[in-house]
PDB file of N, CA and C in Angstrom:
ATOM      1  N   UNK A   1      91.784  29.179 158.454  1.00  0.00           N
ATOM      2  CA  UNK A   1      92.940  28.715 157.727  1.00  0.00           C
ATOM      3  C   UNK A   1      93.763  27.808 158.629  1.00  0.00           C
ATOM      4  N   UNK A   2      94.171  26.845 157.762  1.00  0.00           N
ATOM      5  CA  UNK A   2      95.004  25.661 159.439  1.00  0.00           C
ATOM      6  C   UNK A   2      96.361  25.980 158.967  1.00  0.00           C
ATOM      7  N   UNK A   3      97.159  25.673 160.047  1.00  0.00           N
ATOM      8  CA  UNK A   3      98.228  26.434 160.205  1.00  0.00           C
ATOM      9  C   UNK A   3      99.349  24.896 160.213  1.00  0.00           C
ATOM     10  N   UNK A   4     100.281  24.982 159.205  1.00  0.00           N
ATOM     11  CA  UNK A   4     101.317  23.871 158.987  1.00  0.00           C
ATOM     12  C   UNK A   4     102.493  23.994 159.086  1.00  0.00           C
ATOM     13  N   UNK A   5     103.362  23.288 159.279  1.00  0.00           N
ATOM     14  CA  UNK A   5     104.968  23.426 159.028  1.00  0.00           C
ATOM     15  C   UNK A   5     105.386  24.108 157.931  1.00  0.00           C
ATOM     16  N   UNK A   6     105.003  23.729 156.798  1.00  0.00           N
ATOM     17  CA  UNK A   6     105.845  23.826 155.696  1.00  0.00           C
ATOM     18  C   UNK A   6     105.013  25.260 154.629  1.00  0.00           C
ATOM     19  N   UNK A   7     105.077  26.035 154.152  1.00  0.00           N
ATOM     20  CA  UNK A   7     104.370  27.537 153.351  1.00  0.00           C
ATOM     21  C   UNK A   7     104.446  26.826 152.067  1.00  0.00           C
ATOM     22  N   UNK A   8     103.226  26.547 151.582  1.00  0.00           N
ATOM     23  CA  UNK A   8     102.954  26.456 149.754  1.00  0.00           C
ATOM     24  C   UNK A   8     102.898  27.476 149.086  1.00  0.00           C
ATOM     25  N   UNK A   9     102.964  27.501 147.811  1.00  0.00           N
ATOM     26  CA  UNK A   9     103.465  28.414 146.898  1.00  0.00           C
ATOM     27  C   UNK A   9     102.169  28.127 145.809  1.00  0.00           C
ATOM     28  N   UNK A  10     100.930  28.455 145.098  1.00  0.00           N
ATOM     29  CA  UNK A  10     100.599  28.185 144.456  1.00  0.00           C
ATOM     30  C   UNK A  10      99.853  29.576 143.552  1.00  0.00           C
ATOM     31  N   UNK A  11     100.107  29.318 142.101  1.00  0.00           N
ATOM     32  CA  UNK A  11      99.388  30.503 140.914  1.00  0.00           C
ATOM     33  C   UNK A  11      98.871  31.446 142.089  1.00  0.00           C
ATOM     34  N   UNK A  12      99.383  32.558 141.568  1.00  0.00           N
ATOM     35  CA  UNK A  12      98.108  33.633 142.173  1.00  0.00           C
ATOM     36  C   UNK A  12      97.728  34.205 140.939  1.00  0.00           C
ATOM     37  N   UNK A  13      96.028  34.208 140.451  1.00  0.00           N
ATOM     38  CA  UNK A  13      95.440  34.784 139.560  1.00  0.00           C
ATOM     39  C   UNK A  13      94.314  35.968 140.031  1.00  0.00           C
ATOM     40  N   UNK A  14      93.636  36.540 139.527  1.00  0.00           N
ATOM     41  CA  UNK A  14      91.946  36.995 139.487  1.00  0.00           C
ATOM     42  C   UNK A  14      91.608  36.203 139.863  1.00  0.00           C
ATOM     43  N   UNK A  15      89.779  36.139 140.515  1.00  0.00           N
ATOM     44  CA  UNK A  15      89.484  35.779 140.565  1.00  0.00           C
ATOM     45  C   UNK A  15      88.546  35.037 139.265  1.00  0.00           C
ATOM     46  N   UNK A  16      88.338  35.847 138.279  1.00  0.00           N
ATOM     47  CA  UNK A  16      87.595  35.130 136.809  1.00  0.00           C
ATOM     48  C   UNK A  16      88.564  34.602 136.514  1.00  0.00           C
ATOM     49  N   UNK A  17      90.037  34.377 136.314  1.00  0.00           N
ATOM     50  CA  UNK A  17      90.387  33.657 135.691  1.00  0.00           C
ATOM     51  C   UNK A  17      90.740  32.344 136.347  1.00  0.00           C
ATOM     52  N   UNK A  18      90.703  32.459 137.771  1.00  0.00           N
ATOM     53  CA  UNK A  18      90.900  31.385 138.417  1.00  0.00           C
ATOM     54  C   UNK A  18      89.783  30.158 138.494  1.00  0.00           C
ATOM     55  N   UNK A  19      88.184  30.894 138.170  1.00  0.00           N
ATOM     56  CA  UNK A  19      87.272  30.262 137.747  1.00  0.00           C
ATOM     57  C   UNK A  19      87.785  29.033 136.802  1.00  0.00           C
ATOM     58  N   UNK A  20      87.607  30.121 135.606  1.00  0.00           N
ATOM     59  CA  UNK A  20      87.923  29.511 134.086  1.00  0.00           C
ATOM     60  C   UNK A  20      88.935  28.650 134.049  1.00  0.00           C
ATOM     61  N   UNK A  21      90.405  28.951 134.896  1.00  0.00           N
ATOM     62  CA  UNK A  21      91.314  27.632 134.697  1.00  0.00           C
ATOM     63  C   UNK A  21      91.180  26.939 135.119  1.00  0.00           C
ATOM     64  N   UNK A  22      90.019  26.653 136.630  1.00  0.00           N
ATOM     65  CA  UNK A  22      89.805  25.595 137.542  1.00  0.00           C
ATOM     66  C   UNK A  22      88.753  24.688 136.426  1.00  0.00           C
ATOM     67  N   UNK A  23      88.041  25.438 135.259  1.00  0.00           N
ATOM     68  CA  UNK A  23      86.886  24.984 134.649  1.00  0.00           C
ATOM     69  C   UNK A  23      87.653  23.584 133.361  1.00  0.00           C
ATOM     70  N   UNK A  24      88.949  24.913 132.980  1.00  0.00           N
ATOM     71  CA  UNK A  24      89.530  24.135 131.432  1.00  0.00           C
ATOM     72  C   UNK A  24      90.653  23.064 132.446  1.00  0.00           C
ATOM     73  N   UNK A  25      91.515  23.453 133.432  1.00  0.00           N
ATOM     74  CA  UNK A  25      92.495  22.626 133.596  1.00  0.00           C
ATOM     75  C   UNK A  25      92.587  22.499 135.363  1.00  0.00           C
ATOM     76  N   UNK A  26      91.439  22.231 136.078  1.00  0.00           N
ATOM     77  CA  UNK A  26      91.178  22.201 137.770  1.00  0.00           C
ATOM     78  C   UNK A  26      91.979  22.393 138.204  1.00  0.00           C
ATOM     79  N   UNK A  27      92.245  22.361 139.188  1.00  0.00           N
ATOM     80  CA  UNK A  27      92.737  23.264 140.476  1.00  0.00           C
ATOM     81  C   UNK A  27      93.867  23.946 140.077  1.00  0.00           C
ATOM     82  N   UNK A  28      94.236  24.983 141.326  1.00  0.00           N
ATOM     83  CA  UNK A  28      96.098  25.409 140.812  1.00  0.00           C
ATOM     84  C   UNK A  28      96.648  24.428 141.258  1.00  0.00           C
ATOM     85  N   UNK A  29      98.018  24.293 140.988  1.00  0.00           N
ATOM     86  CA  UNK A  29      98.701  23.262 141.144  1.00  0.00           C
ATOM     87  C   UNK A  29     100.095  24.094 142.361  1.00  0.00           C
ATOM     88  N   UNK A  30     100.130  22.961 143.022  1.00  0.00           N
ATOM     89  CA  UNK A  30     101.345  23.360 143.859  1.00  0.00           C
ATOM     90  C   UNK A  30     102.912  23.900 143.418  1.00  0.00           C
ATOM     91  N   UNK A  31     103.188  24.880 143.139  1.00  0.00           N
ATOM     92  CA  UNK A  31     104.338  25.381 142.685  1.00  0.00           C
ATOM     93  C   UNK A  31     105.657  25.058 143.930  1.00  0.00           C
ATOM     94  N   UNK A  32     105.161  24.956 144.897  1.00  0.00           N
ATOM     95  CA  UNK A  32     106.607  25.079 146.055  1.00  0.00           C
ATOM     96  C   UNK A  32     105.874  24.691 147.380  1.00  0.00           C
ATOM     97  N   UNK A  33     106.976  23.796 148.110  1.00  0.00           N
ATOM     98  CA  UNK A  33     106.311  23.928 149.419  1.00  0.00           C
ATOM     99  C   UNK A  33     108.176  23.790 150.237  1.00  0.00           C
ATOM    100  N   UNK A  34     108.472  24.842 150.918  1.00  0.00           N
ATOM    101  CA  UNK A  34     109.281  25.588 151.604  1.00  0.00           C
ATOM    102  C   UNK A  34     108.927  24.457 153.098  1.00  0.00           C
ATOM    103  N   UNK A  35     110.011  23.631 153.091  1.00  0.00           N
ATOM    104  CA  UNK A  35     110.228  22.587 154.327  1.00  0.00           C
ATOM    105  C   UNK A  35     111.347  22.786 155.190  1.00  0.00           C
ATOM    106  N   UNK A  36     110.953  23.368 156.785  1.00  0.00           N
ATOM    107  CA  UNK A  36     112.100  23.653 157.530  1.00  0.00           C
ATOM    108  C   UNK A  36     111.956  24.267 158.828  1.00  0.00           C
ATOM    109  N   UNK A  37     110.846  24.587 159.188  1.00  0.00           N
ATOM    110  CA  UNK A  37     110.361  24.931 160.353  1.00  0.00           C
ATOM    111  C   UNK A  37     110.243  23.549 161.302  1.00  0.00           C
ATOM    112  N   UNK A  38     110.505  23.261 162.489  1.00  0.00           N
ATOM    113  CA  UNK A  38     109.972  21.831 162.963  1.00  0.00           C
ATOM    114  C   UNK A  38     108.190  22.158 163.999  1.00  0.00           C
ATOM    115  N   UNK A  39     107.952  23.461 163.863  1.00  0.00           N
ATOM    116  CA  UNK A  39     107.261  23.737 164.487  1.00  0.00           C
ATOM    117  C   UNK A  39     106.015  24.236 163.502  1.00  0.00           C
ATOM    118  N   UNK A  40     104.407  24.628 163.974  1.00  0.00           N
ATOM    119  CA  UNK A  40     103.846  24.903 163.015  1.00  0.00           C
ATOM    120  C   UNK A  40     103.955  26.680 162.803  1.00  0.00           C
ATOM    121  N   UNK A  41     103.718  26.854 161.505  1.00  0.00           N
ATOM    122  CA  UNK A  41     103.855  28.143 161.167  1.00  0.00           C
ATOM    123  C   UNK A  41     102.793  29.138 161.815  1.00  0.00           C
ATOM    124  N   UNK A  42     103.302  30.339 162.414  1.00  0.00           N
ATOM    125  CA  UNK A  42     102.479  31.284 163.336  1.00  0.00           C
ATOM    126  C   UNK A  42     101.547  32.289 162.073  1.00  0.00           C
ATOM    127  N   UNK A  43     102.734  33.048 161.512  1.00  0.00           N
ATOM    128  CA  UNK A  43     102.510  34.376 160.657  1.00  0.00           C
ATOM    129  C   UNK A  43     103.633  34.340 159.669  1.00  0.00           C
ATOM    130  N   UNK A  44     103.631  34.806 158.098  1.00  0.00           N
ATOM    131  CA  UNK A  44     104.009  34.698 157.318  1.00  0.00           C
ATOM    132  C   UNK A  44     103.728  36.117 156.527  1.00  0.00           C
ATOM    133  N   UNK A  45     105.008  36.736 155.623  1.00  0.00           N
ATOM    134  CA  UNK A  45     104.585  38.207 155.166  1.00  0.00           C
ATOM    135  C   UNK A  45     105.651  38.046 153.842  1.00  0.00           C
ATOM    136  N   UNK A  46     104.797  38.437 152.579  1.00  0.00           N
ATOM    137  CA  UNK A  46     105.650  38.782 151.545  1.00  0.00           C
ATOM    138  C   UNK A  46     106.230  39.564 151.535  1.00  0.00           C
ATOM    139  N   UNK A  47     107.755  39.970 151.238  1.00  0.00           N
ATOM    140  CA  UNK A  47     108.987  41.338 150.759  1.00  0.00           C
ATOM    141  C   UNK A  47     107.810  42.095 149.523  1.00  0.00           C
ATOM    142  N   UNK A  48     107.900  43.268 150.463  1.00  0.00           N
ATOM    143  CA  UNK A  48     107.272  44.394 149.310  1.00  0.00           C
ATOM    144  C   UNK A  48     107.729  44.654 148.174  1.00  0.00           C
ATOM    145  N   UNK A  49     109.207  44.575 148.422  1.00  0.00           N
ATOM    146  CA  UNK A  49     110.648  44.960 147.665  1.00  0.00           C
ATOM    147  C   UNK A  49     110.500  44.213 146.723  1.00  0.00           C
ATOM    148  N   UNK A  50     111.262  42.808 147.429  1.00  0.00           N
ATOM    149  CA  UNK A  50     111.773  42.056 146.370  1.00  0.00           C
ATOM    150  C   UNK A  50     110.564  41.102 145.897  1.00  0.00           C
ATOM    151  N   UNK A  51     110.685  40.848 145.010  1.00  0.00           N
ATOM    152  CA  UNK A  51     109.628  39.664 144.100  1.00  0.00           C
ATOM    153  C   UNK A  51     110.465  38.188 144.905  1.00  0.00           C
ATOM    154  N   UNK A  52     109.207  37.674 144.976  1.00  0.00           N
ATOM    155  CA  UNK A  52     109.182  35.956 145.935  1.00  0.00           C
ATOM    156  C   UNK A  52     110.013  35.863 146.946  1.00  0.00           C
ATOM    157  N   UNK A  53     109.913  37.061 147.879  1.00  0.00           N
ATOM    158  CA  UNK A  53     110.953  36.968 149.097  1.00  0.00           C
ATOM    159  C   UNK A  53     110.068  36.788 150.261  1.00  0.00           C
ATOM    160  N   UNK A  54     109.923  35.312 150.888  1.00  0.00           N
ATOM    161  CA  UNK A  54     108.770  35.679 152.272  1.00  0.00           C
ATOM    162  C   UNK A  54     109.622  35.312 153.824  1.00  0.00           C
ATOM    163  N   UNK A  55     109.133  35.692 154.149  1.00  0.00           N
ATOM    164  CA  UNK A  55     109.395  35.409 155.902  1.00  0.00           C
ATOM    165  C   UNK A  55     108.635  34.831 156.523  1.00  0.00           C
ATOM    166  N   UNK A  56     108.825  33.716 157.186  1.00  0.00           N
ATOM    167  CA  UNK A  56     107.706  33.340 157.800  1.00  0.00           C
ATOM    168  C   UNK A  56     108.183  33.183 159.405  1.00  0.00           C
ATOM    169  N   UNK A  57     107.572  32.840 160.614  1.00  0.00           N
ATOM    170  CA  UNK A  57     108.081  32.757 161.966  1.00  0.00           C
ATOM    171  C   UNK A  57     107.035  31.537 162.266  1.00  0.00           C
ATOM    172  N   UNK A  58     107.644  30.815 163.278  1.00  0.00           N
ATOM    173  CA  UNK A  58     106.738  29.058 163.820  1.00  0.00           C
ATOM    174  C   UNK A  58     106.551  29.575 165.088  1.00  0.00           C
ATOM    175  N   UNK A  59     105.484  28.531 165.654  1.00  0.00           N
ATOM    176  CA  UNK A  59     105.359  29.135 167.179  1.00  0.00           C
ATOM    177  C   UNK A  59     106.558  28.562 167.609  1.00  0.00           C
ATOM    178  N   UNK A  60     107.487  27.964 167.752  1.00  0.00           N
ATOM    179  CA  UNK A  60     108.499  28.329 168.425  1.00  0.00           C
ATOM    180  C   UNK A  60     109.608  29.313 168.941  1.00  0.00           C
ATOM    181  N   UNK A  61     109.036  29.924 167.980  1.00  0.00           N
ATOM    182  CA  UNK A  61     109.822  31.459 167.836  1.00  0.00           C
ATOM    183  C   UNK A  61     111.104  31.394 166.531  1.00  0.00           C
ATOM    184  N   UNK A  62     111.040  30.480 165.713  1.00  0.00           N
ATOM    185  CA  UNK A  62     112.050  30.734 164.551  1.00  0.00           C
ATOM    186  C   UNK A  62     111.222  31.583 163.464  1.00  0.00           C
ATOM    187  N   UNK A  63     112.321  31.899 162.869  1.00  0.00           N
ATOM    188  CA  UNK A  63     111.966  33.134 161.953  1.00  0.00           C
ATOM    189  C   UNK A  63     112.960  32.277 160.805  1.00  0.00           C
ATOM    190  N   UNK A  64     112.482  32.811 159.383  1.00  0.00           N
ATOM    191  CA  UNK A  64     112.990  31.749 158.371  1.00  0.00           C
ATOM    192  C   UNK A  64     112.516  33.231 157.009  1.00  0.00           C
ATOM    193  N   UNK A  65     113.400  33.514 156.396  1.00  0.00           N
ATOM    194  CA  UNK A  65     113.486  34.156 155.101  1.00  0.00           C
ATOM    195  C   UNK A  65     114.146  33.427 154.086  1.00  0.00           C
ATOM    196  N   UNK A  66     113.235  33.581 153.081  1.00  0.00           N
ATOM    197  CA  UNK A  66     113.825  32.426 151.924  1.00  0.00           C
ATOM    198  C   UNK A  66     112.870  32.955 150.576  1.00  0.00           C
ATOM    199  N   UNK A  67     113.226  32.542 149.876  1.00  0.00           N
ATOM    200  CA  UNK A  67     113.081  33.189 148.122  1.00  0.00           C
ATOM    201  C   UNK A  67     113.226  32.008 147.109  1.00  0.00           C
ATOM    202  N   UNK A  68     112.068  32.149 146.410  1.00  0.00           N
ATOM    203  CA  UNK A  68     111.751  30.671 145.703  1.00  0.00           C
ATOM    204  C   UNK A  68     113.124  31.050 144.529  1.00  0.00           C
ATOM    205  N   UNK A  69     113.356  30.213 143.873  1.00  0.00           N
ATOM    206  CA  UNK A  69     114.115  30.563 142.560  1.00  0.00           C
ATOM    207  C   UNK A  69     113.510  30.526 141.380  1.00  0.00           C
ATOM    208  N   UNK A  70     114.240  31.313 140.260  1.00  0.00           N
ATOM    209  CA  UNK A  70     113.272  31.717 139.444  1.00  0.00           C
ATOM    210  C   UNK A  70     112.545  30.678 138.532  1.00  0.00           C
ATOM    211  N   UNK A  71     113.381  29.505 138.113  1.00  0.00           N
ATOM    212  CA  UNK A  71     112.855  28.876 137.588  1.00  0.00           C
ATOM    213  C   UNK A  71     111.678  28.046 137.670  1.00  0.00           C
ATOM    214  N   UNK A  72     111.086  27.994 139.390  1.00  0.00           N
ATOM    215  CA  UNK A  72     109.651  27.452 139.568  1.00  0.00           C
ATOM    216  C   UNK A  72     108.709  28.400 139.471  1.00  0.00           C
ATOM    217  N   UNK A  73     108.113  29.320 139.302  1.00  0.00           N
ATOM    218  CA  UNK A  73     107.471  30.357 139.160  1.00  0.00           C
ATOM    219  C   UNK A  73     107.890  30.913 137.300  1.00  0.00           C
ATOM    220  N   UNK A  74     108.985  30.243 136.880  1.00  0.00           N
ATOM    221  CA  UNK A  74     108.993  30.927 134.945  1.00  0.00           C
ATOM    222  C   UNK A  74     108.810  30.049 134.784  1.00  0.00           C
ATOM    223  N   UNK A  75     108.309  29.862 133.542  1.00  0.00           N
ATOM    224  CA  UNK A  75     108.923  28.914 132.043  1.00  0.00           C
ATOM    225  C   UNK A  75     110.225  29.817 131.860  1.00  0.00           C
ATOM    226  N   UNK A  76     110.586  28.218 131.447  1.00  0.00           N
ATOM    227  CA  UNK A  76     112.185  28.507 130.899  1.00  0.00           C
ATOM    228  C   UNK A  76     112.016  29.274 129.765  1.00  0.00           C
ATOM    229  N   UNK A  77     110.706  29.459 128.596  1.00  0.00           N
ATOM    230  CA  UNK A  77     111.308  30.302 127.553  1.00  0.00           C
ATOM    231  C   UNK A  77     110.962  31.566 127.698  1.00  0.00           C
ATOM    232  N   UNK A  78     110.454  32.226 129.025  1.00  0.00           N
ATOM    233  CA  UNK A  78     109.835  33.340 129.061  1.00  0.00           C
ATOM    234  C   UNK A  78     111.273  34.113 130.473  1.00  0.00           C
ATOM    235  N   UNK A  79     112.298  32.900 130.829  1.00  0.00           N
ATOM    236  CA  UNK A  79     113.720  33.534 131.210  1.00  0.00           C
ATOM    237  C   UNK A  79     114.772  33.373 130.243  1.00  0.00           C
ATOM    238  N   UNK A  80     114.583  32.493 129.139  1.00  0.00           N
ATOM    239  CA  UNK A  80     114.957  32.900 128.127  1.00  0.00           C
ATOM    240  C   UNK A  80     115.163  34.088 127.200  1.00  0.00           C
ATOM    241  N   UNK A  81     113.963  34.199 127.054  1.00  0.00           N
ATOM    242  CA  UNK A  81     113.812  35.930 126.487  1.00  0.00           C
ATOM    243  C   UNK A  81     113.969  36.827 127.321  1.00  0.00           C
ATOM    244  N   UNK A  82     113.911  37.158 128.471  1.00  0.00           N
ATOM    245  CA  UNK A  82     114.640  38.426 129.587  1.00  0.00           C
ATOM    246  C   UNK A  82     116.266  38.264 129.451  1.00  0.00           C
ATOM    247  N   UNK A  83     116.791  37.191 129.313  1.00  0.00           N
ATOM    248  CA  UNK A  83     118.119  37.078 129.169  1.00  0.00           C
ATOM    249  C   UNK A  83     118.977  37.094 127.468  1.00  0.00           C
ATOM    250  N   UNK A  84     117.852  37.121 126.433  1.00  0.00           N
ATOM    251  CA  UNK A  84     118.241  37.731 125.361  1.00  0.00           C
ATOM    252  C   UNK A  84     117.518  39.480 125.110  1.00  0.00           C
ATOM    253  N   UNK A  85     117.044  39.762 125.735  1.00  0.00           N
ATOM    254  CA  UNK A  85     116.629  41.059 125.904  1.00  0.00           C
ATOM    255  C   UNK A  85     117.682  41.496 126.631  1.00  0.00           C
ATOM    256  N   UNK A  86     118.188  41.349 127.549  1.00  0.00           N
ATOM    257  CA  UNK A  86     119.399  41.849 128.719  1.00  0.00           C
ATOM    258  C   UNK A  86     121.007  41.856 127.784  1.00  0.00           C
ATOM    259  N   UNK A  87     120.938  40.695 127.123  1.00  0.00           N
ATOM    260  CA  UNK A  87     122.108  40.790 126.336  1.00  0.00           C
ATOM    261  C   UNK A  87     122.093  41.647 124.903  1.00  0.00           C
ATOM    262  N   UNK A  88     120.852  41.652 124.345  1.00  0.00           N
ATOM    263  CA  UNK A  88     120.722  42.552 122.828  1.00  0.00           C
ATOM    264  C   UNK A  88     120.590  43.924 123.162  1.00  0.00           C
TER     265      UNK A  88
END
């Protein structure tokens, strides 16, 4: 795995379905790429806890926690409906 500045964010599926969408609509597509390290990235670990919370550290020794927002990872009508579910 080569090791870069910046942590991408892309679909995580199965593996059959990752087949099949690479088949009907190719590759995943880049959801996020997290720019801010000046150094290249060492080791990187997802929050068990929280949903899209990662940490990553550069060989320089910075350490960087950051959390995508929700709207790149939803469709808007599927935070739509959590937020009329939350209010009804």
């Amino acid at each position: 795995m080569e090791h870069t500045d910046k942590p991408n964010a892309t679909p995580s599926e199965n593996s059959r379905e990752r087949e099949l969408d690479a088949v009907e609509d190719g590759p995943p597509e880049l959801l996020f790429s997290h720019v801010g390290h000046k150094a290249k990235i060492s080791d990187f670990a997802w929050n068990e806890k929280e949903p899209w919370v990662i940490a990553n550290v550069a060989e320089d020794d910075s350490l960087q926690v950051w959390q995508m927002t929700e709207n790149i990872y939803r469709d808007q009508d599927e935070a739509e409906n959590d937020e009329d579910i939350k209010q009804g």
